[in-house]
C-alpha atoms as a PDB file:
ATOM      1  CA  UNK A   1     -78.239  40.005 164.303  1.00  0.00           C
ATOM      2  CA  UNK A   2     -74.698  39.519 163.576  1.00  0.00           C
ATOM      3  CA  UNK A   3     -72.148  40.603 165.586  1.00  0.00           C
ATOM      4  CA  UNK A   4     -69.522  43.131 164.059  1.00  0.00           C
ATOM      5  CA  UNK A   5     -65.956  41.677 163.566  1.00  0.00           C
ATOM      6  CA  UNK A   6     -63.182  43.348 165.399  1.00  0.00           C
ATOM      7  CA  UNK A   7     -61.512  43.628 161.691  1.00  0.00           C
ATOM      8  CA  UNK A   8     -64.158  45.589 160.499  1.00  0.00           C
ATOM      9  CA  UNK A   9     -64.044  47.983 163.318  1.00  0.00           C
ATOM     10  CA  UNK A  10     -60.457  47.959 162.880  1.00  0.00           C
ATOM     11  CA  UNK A  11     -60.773  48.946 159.256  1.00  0.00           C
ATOM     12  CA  UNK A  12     -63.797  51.653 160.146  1.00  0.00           C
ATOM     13  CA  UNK A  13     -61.584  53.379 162.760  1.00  0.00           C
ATOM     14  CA  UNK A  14     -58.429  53.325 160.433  1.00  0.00           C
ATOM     15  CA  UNK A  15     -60.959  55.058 157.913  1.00  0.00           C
ATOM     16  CA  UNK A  16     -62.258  57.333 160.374  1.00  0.00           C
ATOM     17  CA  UNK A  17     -58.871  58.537 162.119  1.00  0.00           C
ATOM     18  CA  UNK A  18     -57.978  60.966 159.513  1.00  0.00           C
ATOM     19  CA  UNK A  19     -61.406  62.369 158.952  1.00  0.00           C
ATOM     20  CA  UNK A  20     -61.185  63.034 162.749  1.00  0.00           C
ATOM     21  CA  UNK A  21     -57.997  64.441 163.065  1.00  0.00           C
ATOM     22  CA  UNK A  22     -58.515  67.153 160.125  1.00  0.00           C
ATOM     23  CA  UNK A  23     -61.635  68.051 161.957  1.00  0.00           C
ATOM     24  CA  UNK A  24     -60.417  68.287 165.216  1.00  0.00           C
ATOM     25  CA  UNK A  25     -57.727  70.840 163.565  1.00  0.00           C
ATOM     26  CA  UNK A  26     -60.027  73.163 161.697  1.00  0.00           C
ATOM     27  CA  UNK A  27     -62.506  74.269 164.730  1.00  0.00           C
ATOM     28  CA  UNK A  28     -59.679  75.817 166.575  1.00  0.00           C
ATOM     29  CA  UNK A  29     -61.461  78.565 168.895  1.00  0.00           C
ATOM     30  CA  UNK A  30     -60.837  81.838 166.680  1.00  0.00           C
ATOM     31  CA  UNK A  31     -58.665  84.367 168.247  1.00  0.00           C
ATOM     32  CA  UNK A  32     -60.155  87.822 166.817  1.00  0.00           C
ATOM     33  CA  UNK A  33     -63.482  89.450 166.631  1.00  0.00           C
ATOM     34  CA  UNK A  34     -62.878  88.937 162.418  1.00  0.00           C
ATOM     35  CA  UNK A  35     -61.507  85.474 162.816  1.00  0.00           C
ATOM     36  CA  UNK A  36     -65.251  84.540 164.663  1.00  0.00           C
ATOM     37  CA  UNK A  37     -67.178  86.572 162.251  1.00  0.00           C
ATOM     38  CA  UNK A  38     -64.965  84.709 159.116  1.00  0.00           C
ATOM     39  CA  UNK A  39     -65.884  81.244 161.075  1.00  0.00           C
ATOM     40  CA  UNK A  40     -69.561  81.896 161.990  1.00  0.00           C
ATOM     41  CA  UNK A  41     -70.870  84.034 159.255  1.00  0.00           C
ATOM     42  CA  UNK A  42     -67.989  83.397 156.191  1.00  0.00           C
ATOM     43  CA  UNK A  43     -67.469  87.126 156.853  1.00  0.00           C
ATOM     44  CA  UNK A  44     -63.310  87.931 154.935  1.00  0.00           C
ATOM     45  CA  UNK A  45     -64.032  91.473 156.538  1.00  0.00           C
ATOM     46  CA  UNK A  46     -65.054  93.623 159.482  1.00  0.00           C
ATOM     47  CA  UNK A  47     -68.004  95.266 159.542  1.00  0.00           C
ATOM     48  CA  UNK A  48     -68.620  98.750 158.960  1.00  0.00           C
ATOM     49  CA  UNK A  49     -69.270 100.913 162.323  1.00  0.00           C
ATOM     50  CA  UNK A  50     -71.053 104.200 161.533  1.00  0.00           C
ATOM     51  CA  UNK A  51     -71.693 106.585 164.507  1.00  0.00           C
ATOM     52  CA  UNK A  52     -73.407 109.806 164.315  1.00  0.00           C
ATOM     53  CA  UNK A  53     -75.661 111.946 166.406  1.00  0.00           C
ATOM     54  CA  UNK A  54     -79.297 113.469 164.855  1.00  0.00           C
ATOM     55  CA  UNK A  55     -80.906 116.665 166.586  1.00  0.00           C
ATOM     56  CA  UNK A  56     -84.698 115.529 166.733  1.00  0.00           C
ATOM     57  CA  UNK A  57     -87.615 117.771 167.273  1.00  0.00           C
ATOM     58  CA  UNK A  58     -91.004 117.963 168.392  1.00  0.00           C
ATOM     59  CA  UNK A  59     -91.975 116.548 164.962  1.00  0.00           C
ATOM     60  CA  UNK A  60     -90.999 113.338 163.080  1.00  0.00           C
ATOM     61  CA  UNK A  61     -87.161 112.991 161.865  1.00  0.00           C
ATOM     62  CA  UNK A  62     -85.881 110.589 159.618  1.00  0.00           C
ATOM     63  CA  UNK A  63     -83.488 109.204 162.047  1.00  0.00           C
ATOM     64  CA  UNK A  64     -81.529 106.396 159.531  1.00  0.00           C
ATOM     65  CA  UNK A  65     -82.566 105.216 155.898  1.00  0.00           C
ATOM     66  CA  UNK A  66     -83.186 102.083 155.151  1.00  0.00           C
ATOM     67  CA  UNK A  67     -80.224  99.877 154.735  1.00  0.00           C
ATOM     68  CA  UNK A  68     -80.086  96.439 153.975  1.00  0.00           C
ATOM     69  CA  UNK A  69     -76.358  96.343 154.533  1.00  0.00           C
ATOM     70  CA  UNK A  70     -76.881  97.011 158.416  1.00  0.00           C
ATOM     71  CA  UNK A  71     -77.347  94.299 160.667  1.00  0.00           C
ATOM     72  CA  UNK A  72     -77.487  95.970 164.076  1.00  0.00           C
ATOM     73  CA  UNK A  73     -78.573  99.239 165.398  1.00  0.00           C
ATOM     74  CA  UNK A  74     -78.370 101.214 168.113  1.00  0.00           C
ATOM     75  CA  UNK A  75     -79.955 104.218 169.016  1.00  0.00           C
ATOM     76  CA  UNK A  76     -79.692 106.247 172.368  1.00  0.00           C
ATOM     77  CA  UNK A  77     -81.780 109.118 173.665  1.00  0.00           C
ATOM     78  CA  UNK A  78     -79.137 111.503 175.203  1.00  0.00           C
ATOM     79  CA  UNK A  79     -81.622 114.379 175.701  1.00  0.00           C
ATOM     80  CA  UNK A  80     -83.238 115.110 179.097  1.00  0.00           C
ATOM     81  CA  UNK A  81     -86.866 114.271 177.704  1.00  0.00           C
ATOM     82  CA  UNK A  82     -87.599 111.370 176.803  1.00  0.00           C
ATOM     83  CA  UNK A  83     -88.121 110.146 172.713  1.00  0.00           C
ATOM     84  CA  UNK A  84     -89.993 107.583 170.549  1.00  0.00           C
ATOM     85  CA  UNK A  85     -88.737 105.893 168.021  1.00  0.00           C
ATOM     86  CA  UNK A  86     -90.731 104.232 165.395  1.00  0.00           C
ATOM     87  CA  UNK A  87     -90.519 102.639 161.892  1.00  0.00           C
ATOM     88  CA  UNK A  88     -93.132 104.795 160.753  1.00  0.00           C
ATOM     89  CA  UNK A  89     -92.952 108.558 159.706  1.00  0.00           C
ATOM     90  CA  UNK A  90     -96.185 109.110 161.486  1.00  0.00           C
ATOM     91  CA  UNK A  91     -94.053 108.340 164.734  1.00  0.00           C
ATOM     92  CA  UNK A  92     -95.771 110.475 168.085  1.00  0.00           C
ATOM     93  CA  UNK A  93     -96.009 111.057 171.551  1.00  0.00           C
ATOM     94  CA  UNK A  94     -98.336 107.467 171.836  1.00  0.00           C
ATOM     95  CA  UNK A  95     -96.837 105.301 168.471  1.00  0.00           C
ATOM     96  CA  UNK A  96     -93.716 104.121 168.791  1.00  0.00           C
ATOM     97  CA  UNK A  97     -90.888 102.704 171.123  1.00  0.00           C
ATOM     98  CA  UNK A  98     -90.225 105.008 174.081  1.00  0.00           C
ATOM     99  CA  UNK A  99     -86.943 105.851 175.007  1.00  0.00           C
ATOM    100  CA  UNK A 100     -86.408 107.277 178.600  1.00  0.00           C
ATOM    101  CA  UNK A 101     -84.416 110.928 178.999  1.00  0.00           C
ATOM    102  CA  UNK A 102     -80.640 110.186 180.072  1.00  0.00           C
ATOM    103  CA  UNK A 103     -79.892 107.617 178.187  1.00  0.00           C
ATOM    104  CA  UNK A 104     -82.975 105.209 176.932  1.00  0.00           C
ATOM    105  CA  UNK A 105     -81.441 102.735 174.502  1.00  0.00           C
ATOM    106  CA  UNK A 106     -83.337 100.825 171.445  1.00  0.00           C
ATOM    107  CA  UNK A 107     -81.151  97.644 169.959  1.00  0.00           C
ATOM    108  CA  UNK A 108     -82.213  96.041 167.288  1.00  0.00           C
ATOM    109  CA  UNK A 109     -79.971  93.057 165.908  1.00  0.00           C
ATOM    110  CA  UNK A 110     -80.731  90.687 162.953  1.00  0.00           C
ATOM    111  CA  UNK A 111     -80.376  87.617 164.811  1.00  0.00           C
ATOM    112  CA  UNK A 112     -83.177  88.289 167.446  1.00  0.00           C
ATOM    113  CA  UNK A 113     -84.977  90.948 165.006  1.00  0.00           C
ATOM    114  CA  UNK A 114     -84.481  89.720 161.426  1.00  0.00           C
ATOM    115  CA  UNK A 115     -84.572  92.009 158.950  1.00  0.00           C
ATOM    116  CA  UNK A 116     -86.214  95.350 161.286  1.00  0.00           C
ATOM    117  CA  UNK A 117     -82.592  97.024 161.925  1.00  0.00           C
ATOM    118  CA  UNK A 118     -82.692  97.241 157.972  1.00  0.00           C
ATOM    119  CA  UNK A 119     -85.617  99.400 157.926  1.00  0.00           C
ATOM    120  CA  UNK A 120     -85.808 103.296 158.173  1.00  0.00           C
ATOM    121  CA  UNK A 121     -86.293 104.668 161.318  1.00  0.00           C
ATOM    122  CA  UNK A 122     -87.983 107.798 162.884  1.00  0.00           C
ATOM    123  CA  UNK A 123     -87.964 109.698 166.036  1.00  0.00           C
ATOM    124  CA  UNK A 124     -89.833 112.487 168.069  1.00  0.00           C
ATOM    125  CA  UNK A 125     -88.784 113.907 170.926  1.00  0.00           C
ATOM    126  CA  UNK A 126     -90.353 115.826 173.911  1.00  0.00           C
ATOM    127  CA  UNK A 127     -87.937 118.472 173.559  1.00  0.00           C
ATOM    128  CA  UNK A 128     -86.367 120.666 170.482  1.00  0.00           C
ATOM    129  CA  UNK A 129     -83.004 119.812 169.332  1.00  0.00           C
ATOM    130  CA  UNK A 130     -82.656 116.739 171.641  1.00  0.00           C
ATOM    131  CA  UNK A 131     -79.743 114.725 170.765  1.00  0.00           C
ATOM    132  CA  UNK A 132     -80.276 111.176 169.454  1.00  0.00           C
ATOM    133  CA  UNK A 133     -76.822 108.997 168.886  1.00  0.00           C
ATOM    134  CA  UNK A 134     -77.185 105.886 166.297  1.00  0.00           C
ATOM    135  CA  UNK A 135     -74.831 103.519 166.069  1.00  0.00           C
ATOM    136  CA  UNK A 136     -74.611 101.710 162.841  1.00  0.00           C
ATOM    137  CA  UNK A 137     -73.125  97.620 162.098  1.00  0.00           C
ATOM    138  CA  UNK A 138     -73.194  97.320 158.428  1.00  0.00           C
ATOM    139  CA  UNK A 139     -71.637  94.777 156.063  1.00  0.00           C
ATOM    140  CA  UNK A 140     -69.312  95.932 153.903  1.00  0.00           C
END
């Protein structure tokens, strides 16, 4: 094997520098929650926040409809019995995720759940008129 000439490292370095440089420039650390969503997800706007609170029964409620916008949701049991939530209609008592009186909280987000905080959701409550709060992260 050869060894590599100090002039050709020379010239690959002078080649190089600029390439460097301009790439050192762009991946400045963003400075705003749109500037990181622009340079992680090519995002050229904020996200739509939707907030709203559902009174849920003792039988199934269509909690949210399916979106494929939304790429997070949150949804908090603020009743003082606790609630299931499910992505079926024939949500109960024993299907679905439990959410604990007071304050239970289901998150779903796309990176860790793909594409389930799309999907229609459905709760059922212990209690009538219990108050469920979803929070909504849609793209616009």
């Amino acid at each position: 094997m050869r060894p590599i000439s100090a002039c050709l490292l020379g010239a690959i370095a002078a080649a190089a520098l600029p390439l460097l440089s301009a790439a050192a420039q762009s991946t400045a650390p963003p400075t705003t929650a749109l500037a990181l969503l622009t340079q992680q997800y090519g995002l050229s706007s904020s996200p739509l926040i939707r907030t709203r609170t559902v009174s849920v029964g003792t039988s199934p409620t269509q909690i949210v409809n399916n979106d494929p916008s939304r790429v997070e949701l949150v949804v908090v049991n603020n009743s003082s019995g606790p609630c299931e939530v499910d992505r079926s209609p024939q949500v109960s008592a024993t299907q679905g995720v439990v959410l604990a009186a007071s304050g239970g909280i289901l998150t779903l987000d796309f990176r860790a759940d793909l594409t389930w905080p799309t999907a229609a959701e459905y709760a059922v409550c212990a209690n009538a008129s219990s108050p469920v709060t979803v929070y909504e992260v849609a793209l616009q």
